[in-house]
PDB file of N, CA and C in Angstrom:
ATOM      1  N   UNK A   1       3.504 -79.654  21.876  1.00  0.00           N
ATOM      2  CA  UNK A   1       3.498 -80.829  22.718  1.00  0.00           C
ATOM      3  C   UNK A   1       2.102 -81.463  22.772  1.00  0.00           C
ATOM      4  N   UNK A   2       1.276 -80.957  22.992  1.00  0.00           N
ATOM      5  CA  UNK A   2      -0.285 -81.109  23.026  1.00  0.00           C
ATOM      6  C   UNK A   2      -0.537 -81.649  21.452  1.00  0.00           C
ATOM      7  N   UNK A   3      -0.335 -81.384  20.375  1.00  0.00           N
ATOM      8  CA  UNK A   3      -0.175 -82.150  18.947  1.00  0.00           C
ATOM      9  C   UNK A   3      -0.206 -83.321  19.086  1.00  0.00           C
ATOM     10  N   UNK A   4       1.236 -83.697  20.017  1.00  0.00           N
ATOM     11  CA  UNK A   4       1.611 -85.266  19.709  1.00  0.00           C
ATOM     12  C   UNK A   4       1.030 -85.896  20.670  1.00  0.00           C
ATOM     13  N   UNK A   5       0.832 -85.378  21.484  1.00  0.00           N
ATOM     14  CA  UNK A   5      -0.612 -86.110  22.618  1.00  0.00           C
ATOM     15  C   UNK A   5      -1.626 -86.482  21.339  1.00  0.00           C
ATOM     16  N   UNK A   6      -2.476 -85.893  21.079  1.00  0.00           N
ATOM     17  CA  UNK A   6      -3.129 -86.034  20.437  1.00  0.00           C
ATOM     18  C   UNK A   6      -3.288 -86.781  19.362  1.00  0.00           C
ATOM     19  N   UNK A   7      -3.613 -88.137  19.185  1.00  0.00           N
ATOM     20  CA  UNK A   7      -2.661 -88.829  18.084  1.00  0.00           C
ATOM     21  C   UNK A   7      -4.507 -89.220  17.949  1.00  0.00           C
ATOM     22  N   UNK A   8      -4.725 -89.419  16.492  1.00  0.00           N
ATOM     23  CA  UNK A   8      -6.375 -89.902  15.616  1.00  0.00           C
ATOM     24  C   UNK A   8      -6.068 -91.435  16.123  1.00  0.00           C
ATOM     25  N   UNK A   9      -5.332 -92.170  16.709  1.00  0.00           N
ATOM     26  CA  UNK A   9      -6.109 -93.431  17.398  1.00  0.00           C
ATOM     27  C   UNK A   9      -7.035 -93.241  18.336  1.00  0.00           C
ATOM     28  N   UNK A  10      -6.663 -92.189  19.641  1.00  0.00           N
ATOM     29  CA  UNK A  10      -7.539 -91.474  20.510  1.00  0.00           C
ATOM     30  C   UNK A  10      -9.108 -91.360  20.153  1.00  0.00           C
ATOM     31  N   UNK A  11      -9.229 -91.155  18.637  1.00  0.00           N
ATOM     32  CA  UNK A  11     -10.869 -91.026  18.466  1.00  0.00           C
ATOM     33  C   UNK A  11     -11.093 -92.453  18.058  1.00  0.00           C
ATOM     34  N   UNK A  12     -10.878 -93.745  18.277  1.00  0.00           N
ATOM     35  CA  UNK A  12     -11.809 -94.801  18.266  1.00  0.00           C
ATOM     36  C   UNK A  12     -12.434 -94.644  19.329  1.00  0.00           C
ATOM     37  N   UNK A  13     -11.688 -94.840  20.653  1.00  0.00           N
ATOM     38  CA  UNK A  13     -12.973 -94.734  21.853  1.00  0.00           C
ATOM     39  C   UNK A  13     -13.778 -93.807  21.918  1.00  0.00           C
ATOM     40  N   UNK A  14     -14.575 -94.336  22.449  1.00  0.00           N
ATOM     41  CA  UNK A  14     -16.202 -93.347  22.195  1.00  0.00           C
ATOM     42  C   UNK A  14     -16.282 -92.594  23.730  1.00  0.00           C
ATOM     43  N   UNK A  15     -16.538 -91.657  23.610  1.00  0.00           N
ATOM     44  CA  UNK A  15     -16.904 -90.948  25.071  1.00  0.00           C
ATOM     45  C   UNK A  15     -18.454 -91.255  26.013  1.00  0.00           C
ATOM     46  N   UNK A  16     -18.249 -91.245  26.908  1.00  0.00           N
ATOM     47  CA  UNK A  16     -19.486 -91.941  27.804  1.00  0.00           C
ATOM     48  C   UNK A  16     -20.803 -90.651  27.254  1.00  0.00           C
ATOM     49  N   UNK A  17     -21.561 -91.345  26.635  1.00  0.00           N
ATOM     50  CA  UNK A  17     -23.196 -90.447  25.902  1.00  0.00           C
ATOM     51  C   UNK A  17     -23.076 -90.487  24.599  1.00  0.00           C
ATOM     52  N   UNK A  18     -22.145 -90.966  24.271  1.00  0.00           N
ATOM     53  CA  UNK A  18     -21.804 -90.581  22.563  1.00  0.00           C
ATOM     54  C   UNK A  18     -22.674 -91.888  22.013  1.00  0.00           C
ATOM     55  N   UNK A  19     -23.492 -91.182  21.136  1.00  0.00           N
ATOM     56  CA  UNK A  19     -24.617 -92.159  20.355  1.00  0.00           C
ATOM     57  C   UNK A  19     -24.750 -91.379  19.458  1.00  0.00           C
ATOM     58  N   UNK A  20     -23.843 -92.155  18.299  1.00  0.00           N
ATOM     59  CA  UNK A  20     -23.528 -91.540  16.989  1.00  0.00           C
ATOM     60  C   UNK A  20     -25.150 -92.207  16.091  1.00  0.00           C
ATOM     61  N   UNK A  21     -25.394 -91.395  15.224  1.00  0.00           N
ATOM     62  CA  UNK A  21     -26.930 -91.589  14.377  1.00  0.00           C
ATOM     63  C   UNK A  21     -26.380 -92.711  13.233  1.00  0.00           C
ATOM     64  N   UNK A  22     -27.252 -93.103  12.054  1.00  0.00           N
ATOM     65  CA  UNK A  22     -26.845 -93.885  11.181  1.00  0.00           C
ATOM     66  C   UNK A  22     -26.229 -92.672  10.071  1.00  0.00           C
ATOM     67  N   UNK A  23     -25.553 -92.978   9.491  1.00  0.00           N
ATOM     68  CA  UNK A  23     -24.718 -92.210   8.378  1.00  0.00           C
ATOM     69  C   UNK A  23     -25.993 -91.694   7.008  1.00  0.00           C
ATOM     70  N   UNK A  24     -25.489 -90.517   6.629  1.00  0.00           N
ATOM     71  CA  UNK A  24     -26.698 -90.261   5.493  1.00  0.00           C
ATOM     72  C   UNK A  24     -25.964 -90.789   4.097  1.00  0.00           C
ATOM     73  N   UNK A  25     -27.085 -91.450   3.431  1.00  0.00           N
ATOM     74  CA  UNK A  25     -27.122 -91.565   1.994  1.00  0.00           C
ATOM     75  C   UNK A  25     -26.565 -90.385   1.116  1.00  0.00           C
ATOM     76  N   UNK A  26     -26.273 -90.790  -0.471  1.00  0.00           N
ATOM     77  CA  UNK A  26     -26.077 -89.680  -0.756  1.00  0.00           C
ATOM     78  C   UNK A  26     -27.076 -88.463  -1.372  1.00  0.00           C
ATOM     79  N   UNK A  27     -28.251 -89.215  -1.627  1.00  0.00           N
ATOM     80  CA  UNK A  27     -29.757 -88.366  -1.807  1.00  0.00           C
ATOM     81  C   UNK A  27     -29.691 -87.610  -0.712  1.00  0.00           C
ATOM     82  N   UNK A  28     -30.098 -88.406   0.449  1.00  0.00           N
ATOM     83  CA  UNK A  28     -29.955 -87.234   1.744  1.00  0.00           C
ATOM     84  C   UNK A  28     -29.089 -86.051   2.020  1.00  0.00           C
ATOM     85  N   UNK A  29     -27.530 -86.674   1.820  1.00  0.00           N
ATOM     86  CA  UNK A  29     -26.822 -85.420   1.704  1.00  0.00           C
ATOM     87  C   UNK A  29     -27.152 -84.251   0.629  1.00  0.00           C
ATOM     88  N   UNK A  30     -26.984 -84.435  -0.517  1.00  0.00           N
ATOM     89  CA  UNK A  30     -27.590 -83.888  -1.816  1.00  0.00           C
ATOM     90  C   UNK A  30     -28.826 -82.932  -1.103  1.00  0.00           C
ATOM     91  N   UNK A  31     -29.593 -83.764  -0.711  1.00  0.00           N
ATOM     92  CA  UNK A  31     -30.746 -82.900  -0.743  1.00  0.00           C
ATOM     93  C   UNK A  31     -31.111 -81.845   0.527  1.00  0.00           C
ATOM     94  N   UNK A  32     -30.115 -82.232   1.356  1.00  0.00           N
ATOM     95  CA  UNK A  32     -29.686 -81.698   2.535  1.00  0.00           C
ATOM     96  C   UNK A  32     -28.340 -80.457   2.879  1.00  0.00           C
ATOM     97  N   UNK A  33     -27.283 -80.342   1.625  1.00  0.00           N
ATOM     98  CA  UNK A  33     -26.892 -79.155   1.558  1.00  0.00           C
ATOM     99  C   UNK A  33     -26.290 -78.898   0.329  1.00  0.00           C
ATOM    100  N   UNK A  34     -27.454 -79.331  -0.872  1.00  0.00           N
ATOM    101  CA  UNK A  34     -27.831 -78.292  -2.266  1.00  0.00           C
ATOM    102  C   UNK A  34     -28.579 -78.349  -2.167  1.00  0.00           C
ATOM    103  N   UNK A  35     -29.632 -78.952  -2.603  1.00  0.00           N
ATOM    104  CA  UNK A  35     -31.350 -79.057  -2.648  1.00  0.00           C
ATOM    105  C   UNK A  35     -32.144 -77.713  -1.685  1.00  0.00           C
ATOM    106  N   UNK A  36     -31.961 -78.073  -0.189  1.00  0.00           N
ATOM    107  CA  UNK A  36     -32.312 -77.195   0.700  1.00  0.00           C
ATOM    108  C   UNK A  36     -31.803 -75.931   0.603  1.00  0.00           C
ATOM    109  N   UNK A  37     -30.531 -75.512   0.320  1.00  0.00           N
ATOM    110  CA  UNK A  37     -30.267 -74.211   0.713  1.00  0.00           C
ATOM    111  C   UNK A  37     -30.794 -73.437  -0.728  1.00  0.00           C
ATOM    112  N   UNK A  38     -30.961 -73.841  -2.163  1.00  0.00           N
ATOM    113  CA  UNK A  38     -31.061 -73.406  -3.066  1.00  0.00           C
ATOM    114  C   UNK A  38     -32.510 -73.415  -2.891  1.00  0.00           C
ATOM    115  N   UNK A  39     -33.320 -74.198  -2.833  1.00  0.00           N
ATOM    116  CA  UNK A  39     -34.316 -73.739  -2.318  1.00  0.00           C
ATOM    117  C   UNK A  39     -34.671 -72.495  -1.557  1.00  0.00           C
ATOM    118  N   UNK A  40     -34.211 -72.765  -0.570  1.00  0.00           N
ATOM    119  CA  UNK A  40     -34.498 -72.002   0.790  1.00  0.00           C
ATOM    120  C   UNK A  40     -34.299 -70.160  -0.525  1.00  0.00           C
ATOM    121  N   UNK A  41     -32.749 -70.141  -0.650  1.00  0.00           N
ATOM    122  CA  UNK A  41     -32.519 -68.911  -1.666  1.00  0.00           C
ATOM    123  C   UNK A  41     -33.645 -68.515  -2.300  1.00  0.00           C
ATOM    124  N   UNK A  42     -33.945 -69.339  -3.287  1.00  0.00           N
ATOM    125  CA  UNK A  42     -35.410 -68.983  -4.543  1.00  0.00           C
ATOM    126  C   UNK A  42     -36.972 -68.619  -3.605  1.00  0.00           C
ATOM    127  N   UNK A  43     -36.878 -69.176  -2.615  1.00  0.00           N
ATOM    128  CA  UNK A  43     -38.434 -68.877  -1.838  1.00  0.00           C
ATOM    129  C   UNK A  43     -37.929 -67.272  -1.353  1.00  0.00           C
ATOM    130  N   UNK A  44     -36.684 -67.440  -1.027  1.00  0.00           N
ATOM    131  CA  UNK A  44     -36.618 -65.866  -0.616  1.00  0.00           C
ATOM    132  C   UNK A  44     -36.675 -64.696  -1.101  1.00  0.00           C
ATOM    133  N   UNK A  45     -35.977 -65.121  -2.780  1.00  0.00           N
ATOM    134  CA  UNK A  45     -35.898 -64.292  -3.606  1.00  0.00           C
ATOM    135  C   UNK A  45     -37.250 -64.082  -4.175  1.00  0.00           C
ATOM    136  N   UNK A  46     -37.731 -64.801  -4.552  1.00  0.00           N
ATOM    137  CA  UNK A  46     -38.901 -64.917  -5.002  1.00  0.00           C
ATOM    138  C   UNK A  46     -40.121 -63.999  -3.986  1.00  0.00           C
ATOM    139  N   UNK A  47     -40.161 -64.032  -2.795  1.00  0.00           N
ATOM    140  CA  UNK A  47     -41.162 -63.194  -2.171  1.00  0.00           C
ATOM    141  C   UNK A  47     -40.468 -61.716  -1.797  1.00  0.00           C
ATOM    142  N   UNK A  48     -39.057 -61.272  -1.942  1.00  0.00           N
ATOM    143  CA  UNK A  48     -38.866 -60.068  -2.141  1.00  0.00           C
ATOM    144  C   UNK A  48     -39.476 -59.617  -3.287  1.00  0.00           C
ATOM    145  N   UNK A  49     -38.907 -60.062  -4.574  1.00  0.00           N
ATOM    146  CA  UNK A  49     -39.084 -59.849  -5.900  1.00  0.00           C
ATOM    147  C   UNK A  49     -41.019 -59.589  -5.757  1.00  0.00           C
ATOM    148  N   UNK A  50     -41.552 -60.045  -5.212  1.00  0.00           N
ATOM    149  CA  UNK A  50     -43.088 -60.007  -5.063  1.00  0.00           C
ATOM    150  C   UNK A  50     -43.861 -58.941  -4.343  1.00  0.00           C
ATOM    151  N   UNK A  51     -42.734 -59.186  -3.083  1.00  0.00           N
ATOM    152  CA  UNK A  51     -43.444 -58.020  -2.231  1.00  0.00           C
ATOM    153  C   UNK A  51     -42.684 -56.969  -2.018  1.00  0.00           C
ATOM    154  N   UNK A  52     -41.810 -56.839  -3.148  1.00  0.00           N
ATOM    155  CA  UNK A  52     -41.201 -55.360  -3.499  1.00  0.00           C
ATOM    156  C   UNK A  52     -42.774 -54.034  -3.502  1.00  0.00           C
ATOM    157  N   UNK A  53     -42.325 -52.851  -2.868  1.00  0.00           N
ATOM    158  CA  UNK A  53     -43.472 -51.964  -3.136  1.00  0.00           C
ATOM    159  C   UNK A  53     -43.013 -50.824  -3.156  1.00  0.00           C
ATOM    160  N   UNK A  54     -41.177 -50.512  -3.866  1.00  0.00           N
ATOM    161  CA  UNK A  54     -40.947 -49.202  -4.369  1.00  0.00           C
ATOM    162  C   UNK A  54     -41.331 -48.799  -5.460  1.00  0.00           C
ATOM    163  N   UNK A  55     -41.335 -47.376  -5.544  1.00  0.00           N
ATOM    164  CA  UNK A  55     -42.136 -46.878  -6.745  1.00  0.00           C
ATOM    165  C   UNK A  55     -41.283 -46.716  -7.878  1.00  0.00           C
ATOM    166  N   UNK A  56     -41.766 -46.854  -8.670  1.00  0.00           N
ATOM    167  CA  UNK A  56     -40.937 -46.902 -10.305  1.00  0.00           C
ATOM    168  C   UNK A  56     -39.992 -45.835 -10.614  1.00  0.00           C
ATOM    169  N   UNK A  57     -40.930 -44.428 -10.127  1.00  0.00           N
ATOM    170  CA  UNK A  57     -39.561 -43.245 -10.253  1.00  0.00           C
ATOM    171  C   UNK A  57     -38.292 -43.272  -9.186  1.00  0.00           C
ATOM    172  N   UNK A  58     -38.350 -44.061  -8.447  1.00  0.00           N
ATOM    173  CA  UNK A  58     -37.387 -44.510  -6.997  1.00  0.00           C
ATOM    174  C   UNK A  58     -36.198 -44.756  -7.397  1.00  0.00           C
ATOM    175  N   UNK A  59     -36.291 -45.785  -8.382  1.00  0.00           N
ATOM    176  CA  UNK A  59     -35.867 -47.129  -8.818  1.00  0.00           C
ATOM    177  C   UNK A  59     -34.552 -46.457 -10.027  1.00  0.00           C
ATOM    178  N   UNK A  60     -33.634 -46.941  -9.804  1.00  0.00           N
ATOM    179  CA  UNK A  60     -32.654 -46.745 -10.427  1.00  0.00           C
ATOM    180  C   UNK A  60     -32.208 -47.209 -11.972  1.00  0.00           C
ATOM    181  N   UNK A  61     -32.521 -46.482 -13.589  1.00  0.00           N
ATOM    182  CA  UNK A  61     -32.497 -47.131 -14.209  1.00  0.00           C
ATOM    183  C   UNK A  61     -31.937 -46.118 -15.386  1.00  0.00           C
ATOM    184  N   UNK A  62     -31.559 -46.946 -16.561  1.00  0.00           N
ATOM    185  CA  UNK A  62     -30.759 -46.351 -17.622  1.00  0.00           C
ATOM    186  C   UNK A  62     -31.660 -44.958 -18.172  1.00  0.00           C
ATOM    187  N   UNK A  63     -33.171 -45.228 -17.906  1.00  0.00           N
ATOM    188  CA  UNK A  63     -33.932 -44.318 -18.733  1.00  0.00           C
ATOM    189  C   UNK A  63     -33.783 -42.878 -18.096  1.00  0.00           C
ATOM    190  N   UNK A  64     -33.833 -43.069 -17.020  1.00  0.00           N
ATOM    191  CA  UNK A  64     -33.636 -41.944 -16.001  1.00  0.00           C
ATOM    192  C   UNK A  64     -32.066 -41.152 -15.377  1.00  0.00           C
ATOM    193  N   UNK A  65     -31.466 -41.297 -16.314  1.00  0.00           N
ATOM    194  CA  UNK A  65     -30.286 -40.649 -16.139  1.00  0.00           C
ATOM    195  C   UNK A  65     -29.773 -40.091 -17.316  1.00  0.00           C
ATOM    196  N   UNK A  66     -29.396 -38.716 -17.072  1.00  0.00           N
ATOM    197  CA  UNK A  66     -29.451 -38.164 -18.494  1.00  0.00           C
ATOM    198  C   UNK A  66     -28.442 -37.771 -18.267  1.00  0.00           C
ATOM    199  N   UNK A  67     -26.896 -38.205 -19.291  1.00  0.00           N
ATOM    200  CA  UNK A  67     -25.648 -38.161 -19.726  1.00  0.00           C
ATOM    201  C   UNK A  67     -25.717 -36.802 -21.119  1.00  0.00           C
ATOM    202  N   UNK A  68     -24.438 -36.219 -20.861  1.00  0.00           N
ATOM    203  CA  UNK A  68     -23.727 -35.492 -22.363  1.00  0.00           C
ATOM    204  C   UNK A  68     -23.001 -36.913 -22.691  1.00  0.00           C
ATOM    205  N   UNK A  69     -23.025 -36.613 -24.330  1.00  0.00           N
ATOM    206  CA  UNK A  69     -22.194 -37.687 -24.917  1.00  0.00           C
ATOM    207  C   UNK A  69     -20.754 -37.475 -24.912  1.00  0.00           C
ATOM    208  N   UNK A  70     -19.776 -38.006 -24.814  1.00  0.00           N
ATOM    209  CA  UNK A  70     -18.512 -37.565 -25.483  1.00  0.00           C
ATOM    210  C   UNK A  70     -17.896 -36.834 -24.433  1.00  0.00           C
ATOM    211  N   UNK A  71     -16.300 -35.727 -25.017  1.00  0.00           N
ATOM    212  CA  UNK A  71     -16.197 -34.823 -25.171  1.00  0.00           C
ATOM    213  C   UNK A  71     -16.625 -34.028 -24.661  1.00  0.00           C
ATOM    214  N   UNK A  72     -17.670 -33.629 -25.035  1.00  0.00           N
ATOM    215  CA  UNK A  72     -18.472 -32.467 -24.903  1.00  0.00           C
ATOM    216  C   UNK A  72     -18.693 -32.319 -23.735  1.00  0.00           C
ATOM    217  N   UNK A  73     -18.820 -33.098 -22.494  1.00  0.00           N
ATOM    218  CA  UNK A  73     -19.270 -33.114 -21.326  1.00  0.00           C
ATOM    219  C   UNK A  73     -18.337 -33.123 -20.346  1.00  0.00           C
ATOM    220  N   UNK A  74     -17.154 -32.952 -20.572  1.00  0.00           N
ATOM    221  CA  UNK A  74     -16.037 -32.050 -20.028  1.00  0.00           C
ATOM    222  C   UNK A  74     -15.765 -31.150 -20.430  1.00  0.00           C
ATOM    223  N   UNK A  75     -15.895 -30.420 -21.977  1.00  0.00           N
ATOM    224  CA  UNK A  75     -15.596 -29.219 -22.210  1.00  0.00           C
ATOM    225  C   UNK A  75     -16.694 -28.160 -21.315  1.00  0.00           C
ATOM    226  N   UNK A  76     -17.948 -29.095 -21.462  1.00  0.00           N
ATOM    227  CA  UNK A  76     -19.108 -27.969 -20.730  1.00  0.00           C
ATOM    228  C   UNK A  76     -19.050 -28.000 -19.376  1.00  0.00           C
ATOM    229  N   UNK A  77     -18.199 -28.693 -18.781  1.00  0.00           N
ATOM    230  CA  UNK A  77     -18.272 -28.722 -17.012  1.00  0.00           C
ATOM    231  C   UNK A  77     -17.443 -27.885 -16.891  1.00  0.00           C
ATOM    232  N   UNK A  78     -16.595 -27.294 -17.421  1.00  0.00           N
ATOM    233  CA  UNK A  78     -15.600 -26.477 -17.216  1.00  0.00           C
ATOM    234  C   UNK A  78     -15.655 -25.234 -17.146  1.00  0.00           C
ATOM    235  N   UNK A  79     -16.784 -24.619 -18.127  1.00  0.00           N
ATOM    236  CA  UNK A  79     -17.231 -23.429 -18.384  1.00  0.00           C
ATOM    237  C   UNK A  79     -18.062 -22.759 -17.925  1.00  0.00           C
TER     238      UNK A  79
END
């Protein structure tokens, strides 16, 4: 019931304080939610990536994990 009350002619009148701004361009928009947030991302990433200060043996990497090949590395878990 409250739906059909509600009908989008209702929003032409303006409510008493309502002082709508001028509309943004599309540079402004653009640069206001891609520009900025991709930004905002890269400054962040960028000063982790910088002021990272774990130590190298910490750090999780292919060199440092030592696998059996194959096969073989279920026959030997078994035994």
């Amino acid at each position: 019931m409250m739906l059909l009350m509600s009908s989008p002619a209702l929003a032409v009148a303006r409510d008493d304080g309502d002082d709508p701004g001028s509309g943004l361009s599309v540079i402004d928009t653009l640069g206001l939610f891609v520009a900025a947030p991709l930004a905002l991302f890269a400054i962040i990433a960028g000063l982790v990536m910088v002021l990272d200060k774990s130590h190298e043996s910490h750090r999780v990497t292919t060199r440092n994990i030592k696998t059996k090949a194959g096969s073989k590395a279920k026959a030997d878990s078994k035994a």
